[in-house]
C-alpha atoms as a PDB file:
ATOM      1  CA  UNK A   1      63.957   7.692 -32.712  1.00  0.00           C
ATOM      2  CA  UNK A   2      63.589   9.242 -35.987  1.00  0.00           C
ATOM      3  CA  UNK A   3      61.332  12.117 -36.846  1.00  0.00           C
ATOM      4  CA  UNK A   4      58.741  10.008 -38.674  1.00  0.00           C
ATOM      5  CA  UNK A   5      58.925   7.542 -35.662  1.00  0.00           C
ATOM      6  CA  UNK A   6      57.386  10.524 -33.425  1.00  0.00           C
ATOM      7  CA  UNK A   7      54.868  11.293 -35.640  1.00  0.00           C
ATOM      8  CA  UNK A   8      53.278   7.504 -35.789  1.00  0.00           C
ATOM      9  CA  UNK A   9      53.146   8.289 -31.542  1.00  0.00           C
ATOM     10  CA  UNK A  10      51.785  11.619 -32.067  1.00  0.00           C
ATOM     11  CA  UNK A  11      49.206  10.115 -34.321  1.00  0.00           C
ATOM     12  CA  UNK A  12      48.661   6.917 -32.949  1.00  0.00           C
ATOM     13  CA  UNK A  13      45.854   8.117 -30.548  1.00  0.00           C
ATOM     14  CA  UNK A  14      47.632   6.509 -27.611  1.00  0.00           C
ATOM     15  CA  UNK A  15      49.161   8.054 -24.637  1.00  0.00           C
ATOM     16  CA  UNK A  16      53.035   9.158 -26.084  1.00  0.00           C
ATOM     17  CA  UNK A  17      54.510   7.528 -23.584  1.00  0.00           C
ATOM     18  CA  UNK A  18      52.736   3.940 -24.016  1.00  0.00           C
ATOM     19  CA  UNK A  19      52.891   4.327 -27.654  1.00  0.00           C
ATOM     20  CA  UNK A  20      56.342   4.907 -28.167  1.00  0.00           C
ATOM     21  CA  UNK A  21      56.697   1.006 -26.296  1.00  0.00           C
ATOM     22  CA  UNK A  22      53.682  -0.497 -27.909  1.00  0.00           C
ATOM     23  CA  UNK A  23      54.379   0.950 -31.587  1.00  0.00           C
ATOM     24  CA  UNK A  24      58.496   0.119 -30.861  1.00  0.00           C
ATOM     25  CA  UNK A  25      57.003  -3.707 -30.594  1.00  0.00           C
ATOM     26  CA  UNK A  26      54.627  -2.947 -33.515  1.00  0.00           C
ATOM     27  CA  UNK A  27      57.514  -2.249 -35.966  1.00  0.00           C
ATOM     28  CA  UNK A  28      59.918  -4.801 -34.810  1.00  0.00           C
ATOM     29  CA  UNK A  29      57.473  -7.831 -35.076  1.00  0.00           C
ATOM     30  CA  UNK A  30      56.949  -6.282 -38.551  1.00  0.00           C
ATOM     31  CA  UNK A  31      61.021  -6.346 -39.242  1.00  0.00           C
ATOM     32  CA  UNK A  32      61.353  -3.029 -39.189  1.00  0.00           C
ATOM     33  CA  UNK A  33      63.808  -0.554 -36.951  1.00  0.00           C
ATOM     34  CA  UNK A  34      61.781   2.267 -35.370  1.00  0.00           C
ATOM     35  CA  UNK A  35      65.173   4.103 -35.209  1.00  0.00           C
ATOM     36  CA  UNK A  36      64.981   4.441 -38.763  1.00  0.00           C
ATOM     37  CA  UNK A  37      61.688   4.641 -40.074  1.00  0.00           C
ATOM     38  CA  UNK A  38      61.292   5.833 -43.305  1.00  0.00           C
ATOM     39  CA  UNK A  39      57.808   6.037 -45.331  1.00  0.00           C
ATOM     40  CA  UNK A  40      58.555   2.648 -46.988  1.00  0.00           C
ATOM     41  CA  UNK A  41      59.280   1.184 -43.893  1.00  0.00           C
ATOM     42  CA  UNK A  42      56.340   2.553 -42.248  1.00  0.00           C
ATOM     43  CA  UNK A  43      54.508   0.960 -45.088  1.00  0.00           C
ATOM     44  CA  UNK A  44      55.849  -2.581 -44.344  1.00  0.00           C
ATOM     45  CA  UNK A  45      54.497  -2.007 -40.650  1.00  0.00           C
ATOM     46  CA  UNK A  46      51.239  -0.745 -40.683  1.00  0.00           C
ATOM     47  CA  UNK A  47      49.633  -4.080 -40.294  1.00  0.00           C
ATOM     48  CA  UNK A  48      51.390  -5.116 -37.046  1.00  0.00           C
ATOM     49  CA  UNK A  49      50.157  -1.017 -35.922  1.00  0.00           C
ATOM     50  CA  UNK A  50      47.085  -1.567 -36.898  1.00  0.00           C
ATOM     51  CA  UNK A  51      46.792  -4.974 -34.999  1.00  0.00           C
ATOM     52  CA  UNK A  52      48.385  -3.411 -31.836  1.00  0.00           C
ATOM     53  CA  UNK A  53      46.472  -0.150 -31.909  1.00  0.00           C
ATOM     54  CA  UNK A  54      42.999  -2.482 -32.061  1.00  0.00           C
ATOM     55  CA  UNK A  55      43.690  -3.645 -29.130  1.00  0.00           C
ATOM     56  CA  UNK A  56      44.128  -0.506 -26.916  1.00  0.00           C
ATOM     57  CA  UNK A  57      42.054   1.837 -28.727  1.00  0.00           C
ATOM     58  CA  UNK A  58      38.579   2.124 -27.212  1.00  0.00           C
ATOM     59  CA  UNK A  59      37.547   3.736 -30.724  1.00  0.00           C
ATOM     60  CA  UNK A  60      37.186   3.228 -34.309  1.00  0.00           C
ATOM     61  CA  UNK A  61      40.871   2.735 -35.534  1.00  0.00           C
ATOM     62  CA  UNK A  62      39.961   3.704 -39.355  1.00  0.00           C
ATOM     63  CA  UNK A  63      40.689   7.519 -39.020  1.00  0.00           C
ATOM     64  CA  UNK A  64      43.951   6.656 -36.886  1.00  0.00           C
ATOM     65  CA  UNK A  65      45.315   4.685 -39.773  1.00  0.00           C
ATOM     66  CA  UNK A  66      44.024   6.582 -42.507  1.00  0.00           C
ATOM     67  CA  UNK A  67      46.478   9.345 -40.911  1.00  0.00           C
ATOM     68  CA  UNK A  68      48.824   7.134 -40.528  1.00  0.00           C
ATOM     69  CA  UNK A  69      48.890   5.776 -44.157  1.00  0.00           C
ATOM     70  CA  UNK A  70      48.991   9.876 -45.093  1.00  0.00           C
ATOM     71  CA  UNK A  71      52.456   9.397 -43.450  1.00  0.00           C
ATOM     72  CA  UNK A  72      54.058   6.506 -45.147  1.00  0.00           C
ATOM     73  CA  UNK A  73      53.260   8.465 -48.645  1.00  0.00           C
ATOM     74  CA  UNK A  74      55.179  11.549 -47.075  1.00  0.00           C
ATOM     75  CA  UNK A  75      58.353  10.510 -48.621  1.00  0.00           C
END
């Protein structure tokens, strides 16, 4: 997985190892590879995250995406 891949898991605010499936699914529904994510890409799937992270986060999901739009303007 690439390096920006790990940090959507790391920032996702799911367990690593159940994000890394659930936010794999995320980004291919959206058309997107997870082994090559790149900012623009990210872009293009942070609906389908968003979607999947409101179902298993118990929590607001607005600060979780907030740092995970920070990301997809990293590059």
């Amino acid at each position: 997985m690439s390096n920006l891949f790990d940090l959507v898991v790391e920032n996702s605010g799911l367990s690593p190892v159940f994000a890394r499936k659930a936010l794999k699914r995320a980004c291919e529904r959206a058309g997107v590879e997870p082994n090559a994510l790149s900012p623009a890409a990210l872009r293009t799937a942070l609906p389908e995250i968003e979607r999947t992270l409101e179902t298993y986060l118990n929590t607001d999901t607005r600060s979780v995406m907030a740092r995970l739009q920070a990301l997809s303007r990293s590059g």
